[in-house]
PDB file of N, CA and C in Angstrom:
ATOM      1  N   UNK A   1      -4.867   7.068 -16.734  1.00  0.00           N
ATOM      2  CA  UNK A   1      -4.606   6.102 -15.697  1.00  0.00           C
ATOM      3  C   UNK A   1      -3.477   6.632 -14.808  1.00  0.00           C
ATOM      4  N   UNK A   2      -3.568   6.713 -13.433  1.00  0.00           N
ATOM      5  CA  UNK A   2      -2.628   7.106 -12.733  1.00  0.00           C
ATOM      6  C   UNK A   2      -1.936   5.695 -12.471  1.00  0.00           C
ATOM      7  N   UNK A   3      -0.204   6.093 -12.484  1.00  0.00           N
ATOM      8  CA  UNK A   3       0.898   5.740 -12.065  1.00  0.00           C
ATOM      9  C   UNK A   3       2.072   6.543 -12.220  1.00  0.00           C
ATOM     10  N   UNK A   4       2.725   6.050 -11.055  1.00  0.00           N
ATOM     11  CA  UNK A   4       3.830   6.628 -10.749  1.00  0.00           C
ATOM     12  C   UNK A   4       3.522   7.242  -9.401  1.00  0.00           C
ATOM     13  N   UNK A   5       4.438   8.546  -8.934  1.00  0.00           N
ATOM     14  CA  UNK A   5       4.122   9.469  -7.784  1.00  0.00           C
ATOM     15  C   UNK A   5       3.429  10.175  -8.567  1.00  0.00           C
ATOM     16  N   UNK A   6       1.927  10.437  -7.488  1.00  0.00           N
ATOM     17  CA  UNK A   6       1.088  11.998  -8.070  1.00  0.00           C
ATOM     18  C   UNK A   6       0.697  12.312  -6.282  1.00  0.00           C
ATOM     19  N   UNK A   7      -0.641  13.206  -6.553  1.00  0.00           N
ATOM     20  CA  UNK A   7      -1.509  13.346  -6.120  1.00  0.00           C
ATOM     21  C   UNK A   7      -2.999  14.028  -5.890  1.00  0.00           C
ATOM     22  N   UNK A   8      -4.005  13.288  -5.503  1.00  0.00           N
ATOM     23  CA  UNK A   8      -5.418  13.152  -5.387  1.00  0.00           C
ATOM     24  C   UNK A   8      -6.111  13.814  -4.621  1.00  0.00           C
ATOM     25  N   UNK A   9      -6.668  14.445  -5.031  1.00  0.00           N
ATOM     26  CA  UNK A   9      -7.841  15.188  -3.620  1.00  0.00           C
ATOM     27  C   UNK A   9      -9.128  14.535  -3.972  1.00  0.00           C
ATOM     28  N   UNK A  10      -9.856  14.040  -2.623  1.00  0.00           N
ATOM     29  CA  UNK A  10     -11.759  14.034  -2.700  1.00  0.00           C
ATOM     30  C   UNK A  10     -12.113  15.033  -2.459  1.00  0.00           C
ATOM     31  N   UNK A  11     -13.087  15.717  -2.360  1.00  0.00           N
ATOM     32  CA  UNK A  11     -14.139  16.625  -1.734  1.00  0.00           C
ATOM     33  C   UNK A  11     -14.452  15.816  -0.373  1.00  0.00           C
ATOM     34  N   UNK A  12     -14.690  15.031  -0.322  1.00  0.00           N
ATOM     35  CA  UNK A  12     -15.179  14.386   0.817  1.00  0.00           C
ATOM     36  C   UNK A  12     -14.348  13.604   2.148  1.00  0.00           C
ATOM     37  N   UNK A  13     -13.382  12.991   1.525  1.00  0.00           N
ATOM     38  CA  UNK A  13     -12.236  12.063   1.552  1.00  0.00           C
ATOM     39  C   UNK A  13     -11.174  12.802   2.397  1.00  0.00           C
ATOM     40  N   UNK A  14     -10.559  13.303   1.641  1.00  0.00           N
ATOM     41  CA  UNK A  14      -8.916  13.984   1.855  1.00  0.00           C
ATOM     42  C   UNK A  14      -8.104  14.300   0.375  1.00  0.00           C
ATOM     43  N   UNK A  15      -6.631  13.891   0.986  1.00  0.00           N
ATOM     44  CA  UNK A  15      -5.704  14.513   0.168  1.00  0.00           C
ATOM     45  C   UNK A  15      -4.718  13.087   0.166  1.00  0.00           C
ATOM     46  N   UNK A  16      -4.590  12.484  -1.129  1.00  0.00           N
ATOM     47  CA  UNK A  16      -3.371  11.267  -0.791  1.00  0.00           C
ATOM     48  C   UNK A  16      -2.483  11.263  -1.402  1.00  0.00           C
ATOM     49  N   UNK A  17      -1.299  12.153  -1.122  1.00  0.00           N
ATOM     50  CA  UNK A  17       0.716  11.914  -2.006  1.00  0.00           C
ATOM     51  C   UNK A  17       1.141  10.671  -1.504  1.00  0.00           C
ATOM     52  N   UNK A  18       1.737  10.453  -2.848  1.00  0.00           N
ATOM     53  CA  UNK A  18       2.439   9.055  -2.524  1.00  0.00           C
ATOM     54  C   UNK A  18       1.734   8.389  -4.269  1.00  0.00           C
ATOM     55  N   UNK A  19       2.478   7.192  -4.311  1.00  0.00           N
ATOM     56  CA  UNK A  19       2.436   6.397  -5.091  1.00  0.00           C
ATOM     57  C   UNK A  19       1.448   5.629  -6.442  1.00  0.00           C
ATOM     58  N   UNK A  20       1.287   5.386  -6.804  1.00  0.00           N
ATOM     59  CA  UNK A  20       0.029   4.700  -7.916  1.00  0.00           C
ATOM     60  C   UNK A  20       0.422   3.716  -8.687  1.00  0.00           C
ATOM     61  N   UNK A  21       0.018   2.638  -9.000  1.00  0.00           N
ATOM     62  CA  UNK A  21       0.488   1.718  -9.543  1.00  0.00           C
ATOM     63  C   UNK A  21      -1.205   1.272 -10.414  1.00  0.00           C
ATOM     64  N   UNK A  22      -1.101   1.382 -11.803  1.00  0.00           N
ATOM     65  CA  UNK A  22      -2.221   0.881 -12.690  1.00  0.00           C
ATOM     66  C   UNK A  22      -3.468   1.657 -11.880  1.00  0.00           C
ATOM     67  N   UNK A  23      -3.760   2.700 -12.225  1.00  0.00           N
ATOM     68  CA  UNK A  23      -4.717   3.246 -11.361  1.00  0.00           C
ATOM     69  C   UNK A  23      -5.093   2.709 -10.018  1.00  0.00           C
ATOM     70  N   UNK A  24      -4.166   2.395  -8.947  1.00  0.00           N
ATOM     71  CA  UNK A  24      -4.704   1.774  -7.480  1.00  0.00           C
ATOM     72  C   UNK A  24      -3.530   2.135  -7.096  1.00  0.00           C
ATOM     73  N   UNK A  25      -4.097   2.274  -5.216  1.00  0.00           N
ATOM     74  CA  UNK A  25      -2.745   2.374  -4.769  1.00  0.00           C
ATOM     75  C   UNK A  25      -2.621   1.228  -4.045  1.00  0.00           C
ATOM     76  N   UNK A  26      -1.984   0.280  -4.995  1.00  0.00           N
ATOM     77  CA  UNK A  26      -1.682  -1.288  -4.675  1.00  0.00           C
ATOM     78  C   UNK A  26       0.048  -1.505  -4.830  1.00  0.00           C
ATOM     79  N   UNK A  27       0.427  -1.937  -3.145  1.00  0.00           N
ATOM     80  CA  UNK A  27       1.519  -2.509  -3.389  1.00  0.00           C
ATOM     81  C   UNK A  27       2.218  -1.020  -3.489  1.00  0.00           C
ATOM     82  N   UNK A  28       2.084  -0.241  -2.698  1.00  0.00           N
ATOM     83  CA  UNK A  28       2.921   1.340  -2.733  1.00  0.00           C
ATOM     84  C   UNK A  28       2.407   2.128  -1.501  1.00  0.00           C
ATOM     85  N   UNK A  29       3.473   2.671  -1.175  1.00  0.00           N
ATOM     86  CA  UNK A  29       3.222   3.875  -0.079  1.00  0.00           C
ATOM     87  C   UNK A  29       2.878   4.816  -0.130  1.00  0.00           C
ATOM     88  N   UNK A  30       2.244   5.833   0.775  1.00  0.00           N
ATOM     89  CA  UNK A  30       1.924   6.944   0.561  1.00  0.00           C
ATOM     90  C   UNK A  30       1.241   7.624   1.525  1.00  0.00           C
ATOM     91  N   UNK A  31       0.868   9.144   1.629  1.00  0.00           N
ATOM     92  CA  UNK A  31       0.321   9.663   3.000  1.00  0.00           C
ATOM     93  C   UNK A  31      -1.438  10.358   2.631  1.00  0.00           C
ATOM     94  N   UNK A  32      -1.824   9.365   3.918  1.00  0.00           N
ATOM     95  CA  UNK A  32      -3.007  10.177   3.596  1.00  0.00           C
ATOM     96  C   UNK A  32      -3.769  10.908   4.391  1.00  0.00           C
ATOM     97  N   UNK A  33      -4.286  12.342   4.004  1.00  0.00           N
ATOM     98  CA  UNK A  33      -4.431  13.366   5.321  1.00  0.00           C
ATOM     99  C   UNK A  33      -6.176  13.133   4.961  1.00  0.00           C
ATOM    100  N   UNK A  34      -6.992  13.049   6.264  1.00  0.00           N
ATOM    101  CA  UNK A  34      -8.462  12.877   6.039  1.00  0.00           C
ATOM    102  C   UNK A  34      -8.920  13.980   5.999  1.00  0.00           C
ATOM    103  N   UNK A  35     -10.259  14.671   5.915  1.00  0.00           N
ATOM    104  CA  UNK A  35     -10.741  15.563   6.403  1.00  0.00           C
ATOM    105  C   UNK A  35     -10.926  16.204   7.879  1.00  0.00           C
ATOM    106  N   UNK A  36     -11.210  14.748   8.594  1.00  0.00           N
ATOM    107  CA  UNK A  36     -10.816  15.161   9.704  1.00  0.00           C
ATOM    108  C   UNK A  36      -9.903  15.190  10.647  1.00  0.00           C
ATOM    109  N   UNK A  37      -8.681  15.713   9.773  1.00  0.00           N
ATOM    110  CA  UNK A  37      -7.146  15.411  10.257  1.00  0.00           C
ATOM    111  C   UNK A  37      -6.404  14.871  10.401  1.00  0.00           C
ATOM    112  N   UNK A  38      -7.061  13.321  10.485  1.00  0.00           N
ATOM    113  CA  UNK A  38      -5.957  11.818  10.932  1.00  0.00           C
ATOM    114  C   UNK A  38      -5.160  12.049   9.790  1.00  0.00           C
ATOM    115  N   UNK A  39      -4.676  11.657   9.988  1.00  0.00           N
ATOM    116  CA  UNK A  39      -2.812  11.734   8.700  1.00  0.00           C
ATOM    117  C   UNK A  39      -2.561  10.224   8.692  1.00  0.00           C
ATOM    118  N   UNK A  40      -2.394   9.356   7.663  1.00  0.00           N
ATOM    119  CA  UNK A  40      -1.621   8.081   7.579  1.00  0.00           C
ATOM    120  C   UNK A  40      -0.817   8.204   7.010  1.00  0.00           C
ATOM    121  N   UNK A  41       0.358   7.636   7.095  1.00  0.00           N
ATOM    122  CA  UNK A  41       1.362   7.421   6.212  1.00  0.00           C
ATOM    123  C   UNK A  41       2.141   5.663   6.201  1.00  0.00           C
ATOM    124  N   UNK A  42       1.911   5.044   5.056  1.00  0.00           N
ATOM    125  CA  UNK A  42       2.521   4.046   5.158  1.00  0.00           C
ATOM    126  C   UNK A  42       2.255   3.264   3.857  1.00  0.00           C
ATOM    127  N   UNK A  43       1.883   1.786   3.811  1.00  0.00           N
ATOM    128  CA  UNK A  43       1.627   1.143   2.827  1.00  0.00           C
ATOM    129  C   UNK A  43       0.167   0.725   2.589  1.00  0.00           C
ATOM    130  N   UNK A  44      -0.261   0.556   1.003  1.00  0.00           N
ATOM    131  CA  UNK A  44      -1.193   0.169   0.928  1.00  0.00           C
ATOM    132  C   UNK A  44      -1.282  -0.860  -0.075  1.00  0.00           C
ATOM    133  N   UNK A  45      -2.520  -1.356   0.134  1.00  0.00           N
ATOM    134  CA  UNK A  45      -2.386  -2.776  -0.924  1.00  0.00           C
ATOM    135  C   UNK A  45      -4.271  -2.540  -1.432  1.00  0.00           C
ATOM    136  N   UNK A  46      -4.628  -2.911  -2.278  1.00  0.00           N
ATOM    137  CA  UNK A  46      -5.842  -2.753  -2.692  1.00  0.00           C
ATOM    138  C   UNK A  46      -6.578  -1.696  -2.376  1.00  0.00           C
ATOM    139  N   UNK A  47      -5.687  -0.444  -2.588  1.00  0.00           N
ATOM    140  CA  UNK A  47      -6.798   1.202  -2.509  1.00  0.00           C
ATOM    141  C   UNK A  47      -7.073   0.619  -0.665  1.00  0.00           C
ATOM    142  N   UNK A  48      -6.321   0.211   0.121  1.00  0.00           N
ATOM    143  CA  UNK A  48      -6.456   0.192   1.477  1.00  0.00           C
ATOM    144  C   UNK A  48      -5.430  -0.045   2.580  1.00  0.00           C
ATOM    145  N   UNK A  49      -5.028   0.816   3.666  1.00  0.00           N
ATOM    146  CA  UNK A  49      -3.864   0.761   4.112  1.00  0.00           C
ATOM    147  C   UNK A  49      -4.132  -0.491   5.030  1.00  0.00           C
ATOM    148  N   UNK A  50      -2.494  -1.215   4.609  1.00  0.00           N
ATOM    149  CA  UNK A  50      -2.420  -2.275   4.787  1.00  0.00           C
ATOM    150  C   UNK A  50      -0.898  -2.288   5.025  1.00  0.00           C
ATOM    151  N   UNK A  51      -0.410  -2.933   6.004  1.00  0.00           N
ATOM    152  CA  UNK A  51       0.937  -3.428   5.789  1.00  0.00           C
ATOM    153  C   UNK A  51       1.240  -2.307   6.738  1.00  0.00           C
ATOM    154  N   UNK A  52       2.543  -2.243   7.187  1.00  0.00           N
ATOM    155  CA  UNK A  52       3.171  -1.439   8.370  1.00  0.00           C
ATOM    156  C   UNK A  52       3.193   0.426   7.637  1.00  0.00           C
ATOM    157  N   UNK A  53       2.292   1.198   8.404  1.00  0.00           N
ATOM    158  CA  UNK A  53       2.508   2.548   9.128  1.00  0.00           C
ATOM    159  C   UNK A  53       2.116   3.076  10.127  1.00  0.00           C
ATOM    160  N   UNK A  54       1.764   4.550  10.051  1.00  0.00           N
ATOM    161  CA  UNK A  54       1.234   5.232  11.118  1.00  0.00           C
ATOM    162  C   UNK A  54       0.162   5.631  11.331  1.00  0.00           C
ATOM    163  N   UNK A  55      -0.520   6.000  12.099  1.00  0.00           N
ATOM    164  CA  UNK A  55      -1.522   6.665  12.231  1.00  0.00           C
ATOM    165  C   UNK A  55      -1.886   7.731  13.386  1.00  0.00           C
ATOM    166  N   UNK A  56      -1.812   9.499  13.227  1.00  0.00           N
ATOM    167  CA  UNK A  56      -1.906  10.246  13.582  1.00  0.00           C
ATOM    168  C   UNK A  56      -3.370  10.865  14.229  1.00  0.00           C
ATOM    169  N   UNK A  57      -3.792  10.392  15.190  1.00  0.00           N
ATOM    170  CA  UNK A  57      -5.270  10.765  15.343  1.00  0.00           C
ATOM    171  C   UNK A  57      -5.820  11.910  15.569  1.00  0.00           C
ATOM    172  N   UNK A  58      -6.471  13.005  14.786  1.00  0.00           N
ATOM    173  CA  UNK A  58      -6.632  14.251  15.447  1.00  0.00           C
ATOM    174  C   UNK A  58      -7.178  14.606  16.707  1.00  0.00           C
ATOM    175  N   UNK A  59      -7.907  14.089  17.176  1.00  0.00           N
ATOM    176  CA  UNK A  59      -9.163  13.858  18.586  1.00  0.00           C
ATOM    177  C   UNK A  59      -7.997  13.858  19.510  1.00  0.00           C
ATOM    178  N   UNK A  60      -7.189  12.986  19.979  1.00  0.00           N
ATOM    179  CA  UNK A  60      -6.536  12.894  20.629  1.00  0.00           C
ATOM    180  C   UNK A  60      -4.275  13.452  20.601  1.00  0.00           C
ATOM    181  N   UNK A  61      -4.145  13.066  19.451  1.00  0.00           N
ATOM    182  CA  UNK A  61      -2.920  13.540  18.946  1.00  0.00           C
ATOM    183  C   UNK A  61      -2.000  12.158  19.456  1.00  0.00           C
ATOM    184  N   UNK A  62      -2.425  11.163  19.371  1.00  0.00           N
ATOM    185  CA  UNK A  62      -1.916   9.892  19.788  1.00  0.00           C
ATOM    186  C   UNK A  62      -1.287   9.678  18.360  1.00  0.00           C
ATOM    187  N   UNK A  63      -0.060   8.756  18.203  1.00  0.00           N
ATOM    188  CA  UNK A  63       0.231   8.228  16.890  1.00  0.00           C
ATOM    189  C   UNK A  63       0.327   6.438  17.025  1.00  0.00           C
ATOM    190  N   UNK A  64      -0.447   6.106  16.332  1.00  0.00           N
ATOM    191  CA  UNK A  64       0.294   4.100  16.397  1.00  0.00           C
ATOM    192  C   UNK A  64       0.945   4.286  15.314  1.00  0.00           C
ATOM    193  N   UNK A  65       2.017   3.254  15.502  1.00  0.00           N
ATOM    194  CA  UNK A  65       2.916   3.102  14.581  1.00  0.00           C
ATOM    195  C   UNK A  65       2.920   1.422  14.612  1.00  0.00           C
ATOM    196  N   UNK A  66       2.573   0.547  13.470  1.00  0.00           N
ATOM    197  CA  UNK A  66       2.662  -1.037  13.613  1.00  0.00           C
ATOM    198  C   UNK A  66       2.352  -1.522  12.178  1.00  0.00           C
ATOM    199  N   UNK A  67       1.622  -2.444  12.105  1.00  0.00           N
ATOM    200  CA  UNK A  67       0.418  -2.825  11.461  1.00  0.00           C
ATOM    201  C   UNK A  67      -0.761  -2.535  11.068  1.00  0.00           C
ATOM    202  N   UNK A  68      -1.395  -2.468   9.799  1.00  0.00           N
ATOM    203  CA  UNK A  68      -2.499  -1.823   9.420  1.00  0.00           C
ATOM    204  C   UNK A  68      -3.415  -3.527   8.360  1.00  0.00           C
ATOM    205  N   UNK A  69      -4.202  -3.972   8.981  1.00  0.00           N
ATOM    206  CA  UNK A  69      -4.746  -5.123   8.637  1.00  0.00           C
ATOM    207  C   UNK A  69      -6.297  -4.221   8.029  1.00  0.00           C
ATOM    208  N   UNK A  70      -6.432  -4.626   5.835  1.00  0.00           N
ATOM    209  CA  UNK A  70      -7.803  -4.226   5.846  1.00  0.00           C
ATOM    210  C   UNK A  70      -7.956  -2.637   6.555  1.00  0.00           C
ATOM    211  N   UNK A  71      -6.901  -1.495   6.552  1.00  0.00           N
ATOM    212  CA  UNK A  71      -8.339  -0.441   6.875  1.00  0.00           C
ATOM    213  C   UNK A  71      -7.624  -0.314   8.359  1.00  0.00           C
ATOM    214  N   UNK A  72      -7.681  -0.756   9.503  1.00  0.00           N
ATOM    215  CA  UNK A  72      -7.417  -0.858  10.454  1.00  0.00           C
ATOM    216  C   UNK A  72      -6.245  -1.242  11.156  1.00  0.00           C
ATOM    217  N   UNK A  73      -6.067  -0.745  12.510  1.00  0.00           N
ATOM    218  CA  UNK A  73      -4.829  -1.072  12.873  1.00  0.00           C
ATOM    219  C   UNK A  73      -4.746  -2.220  14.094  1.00  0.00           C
ATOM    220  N   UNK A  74      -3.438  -2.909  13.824  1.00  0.00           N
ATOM    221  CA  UNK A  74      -3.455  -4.356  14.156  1.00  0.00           C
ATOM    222  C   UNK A  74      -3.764  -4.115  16.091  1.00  0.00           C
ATOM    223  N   UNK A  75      -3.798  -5.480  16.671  1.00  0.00           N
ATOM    224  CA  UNK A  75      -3.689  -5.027  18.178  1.00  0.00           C
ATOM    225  C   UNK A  75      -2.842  -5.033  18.884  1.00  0.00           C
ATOM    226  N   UNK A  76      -1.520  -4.489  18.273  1.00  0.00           N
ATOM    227  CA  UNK A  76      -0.546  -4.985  18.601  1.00  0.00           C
ATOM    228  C   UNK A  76       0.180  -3.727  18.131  1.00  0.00           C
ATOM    229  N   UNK A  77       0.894  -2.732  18.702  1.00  0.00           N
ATOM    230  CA  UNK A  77       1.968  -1.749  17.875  1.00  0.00           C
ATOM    231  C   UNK A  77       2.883  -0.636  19.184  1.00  0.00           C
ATOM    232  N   UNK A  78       3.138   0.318  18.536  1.00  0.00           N
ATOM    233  CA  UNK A  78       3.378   1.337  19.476  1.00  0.00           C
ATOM    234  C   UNK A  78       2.549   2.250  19.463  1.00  0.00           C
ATOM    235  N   UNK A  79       2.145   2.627  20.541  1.00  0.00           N
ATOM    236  CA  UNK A  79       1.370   4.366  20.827  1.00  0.00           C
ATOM    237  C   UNK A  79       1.853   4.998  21.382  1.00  0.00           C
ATOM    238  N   UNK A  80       2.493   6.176  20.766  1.00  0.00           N
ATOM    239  CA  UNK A  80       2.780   7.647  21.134  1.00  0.00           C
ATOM    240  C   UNK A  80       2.271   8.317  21.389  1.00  0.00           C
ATOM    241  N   UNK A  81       1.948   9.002  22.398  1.00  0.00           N
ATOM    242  CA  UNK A  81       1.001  10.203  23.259  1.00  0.00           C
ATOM    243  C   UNK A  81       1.768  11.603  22.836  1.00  0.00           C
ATOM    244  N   UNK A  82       1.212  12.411  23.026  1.00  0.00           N
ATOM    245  CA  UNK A  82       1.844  14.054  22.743  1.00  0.00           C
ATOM    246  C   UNK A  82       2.816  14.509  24.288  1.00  0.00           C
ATOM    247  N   UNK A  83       2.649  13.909  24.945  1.00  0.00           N
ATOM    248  CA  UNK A  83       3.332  14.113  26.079  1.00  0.00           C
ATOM    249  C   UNK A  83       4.951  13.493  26.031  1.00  0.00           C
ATOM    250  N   UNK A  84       4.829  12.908  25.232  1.00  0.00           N
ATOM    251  CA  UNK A  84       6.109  11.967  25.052  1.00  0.00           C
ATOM    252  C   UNK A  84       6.517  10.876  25.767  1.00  0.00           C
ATOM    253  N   UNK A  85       5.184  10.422  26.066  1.00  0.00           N
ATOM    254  CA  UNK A  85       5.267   8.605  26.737  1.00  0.00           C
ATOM    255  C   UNK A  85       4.761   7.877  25.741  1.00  0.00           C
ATOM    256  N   UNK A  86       5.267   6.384  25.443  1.00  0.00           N
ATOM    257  CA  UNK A  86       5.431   5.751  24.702  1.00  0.00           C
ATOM    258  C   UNK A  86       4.623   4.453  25.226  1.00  0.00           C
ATOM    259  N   UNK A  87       3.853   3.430  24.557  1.00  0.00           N
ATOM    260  CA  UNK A  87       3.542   2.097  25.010  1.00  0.00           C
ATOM    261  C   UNK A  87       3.823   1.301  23.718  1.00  0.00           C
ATOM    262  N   UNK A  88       4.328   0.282  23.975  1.00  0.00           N
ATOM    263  CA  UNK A  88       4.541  -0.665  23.083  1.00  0.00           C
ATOM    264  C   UNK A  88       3.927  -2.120  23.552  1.00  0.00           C
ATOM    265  N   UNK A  89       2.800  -2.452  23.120  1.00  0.00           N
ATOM    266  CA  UNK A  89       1.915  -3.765  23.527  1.00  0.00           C
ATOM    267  C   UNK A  89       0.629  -3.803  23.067  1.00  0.00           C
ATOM    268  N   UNK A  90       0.140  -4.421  23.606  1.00  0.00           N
ATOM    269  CA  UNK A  90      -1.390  -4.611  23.002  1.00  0.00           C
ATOM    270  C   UNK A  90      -2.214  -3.859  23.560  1.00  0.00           C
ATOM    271  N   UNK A  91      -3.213  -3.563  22.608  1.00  0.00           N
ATOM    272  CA  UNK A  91      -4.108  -2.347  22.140  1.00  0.00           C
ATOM    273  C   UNK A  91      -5.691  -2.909  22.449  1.00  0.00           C
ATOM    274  N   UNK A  92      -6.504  -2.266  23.400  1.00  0.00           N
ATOM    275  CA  UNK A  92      -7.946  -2.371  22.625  1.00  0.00           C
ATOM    276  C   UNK A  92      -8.462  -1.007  22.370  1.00  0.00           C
ATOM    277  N   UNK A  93      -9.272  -0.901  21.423  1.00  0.00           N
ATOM    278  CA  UNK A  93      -9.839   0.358  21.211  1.00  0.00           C
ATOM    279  C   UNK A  93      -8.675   1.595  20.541  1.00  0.00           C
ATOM    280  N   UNK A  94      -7.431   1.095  21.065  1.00  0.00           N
ATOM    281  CA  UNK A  94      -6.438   2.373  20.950  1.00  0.00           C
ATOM    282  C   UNK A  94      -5.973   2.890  22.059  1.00  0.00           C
ATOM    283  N   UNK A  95      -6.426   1.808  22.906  1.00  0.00           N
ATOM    284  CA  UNK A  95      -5.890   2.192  24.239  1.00  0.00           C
ATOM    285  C   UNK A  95      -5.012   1.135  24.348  1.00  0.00           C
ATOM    286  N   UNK A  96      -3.720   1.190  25.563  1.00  0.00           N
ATOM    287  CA  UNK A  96      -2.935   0.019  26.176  1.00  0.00           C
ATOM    288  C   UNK A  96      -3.904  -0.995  26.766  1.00  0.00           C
ATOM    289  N   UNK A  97      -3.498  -1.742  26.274  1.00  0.00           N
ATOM    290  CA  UNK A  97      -3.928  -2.824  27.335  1.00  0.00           C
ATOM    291  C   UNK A  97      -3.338  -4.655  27.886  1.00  0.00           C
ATOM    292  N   UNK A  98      -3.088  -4.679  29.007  1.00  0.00           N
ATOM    293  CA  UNK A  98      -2.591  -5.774  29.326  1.00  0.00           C
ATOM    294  C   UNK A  98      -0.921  -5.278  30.478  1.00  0.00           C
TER     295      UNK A  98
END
């Protein structure tokens, strides 16, 4: 049973350091790099990021930093561009908006 700090590789999945609690990563932080590059780092609650981190998108190289509701990120946070402009407001798609 994993607990404590380890870490996990899928074949399919990624790579996730960070935390374990009773085999889940419930209620603990940790980073997770996908296959196809996105990087998260933050909290998770039921084997799903949840609760305030980041998210690094490879496609674009944008980062939100906020809320992570279920899997997803809230509509509401900051986005960092690689250029070094910043938006802080509401989101559709991952874009600014409003």
């Amino acid at each position: 049973m994993r607990h404590g700090k380890g870490e996990m590789a899928w074949s399919i999945i990624g790579t996730y350091i960070g935390y374990w609690r009773c085999d889940r990563r419930h209620n603990v932080r940790g980073k997770m790099t996908f296959k196809d590059g996105e990087v998260y780092e933050g909290n998770w609650v039921d084997d799903t990021m949840n609760g305030a981190g980041s998210m690094t998108y490879a496609t674009t190289g944008n980062t939100f930093r906020g809320t992570f509701i279920d899997g997803a990120p809230a509509k509401y946070g900051v986005l960092e561009f690689p250029d070094e402009r910043v938006y802080d407001g509401s989101l559709m798609d991952m874009l600014p908006e409003g």
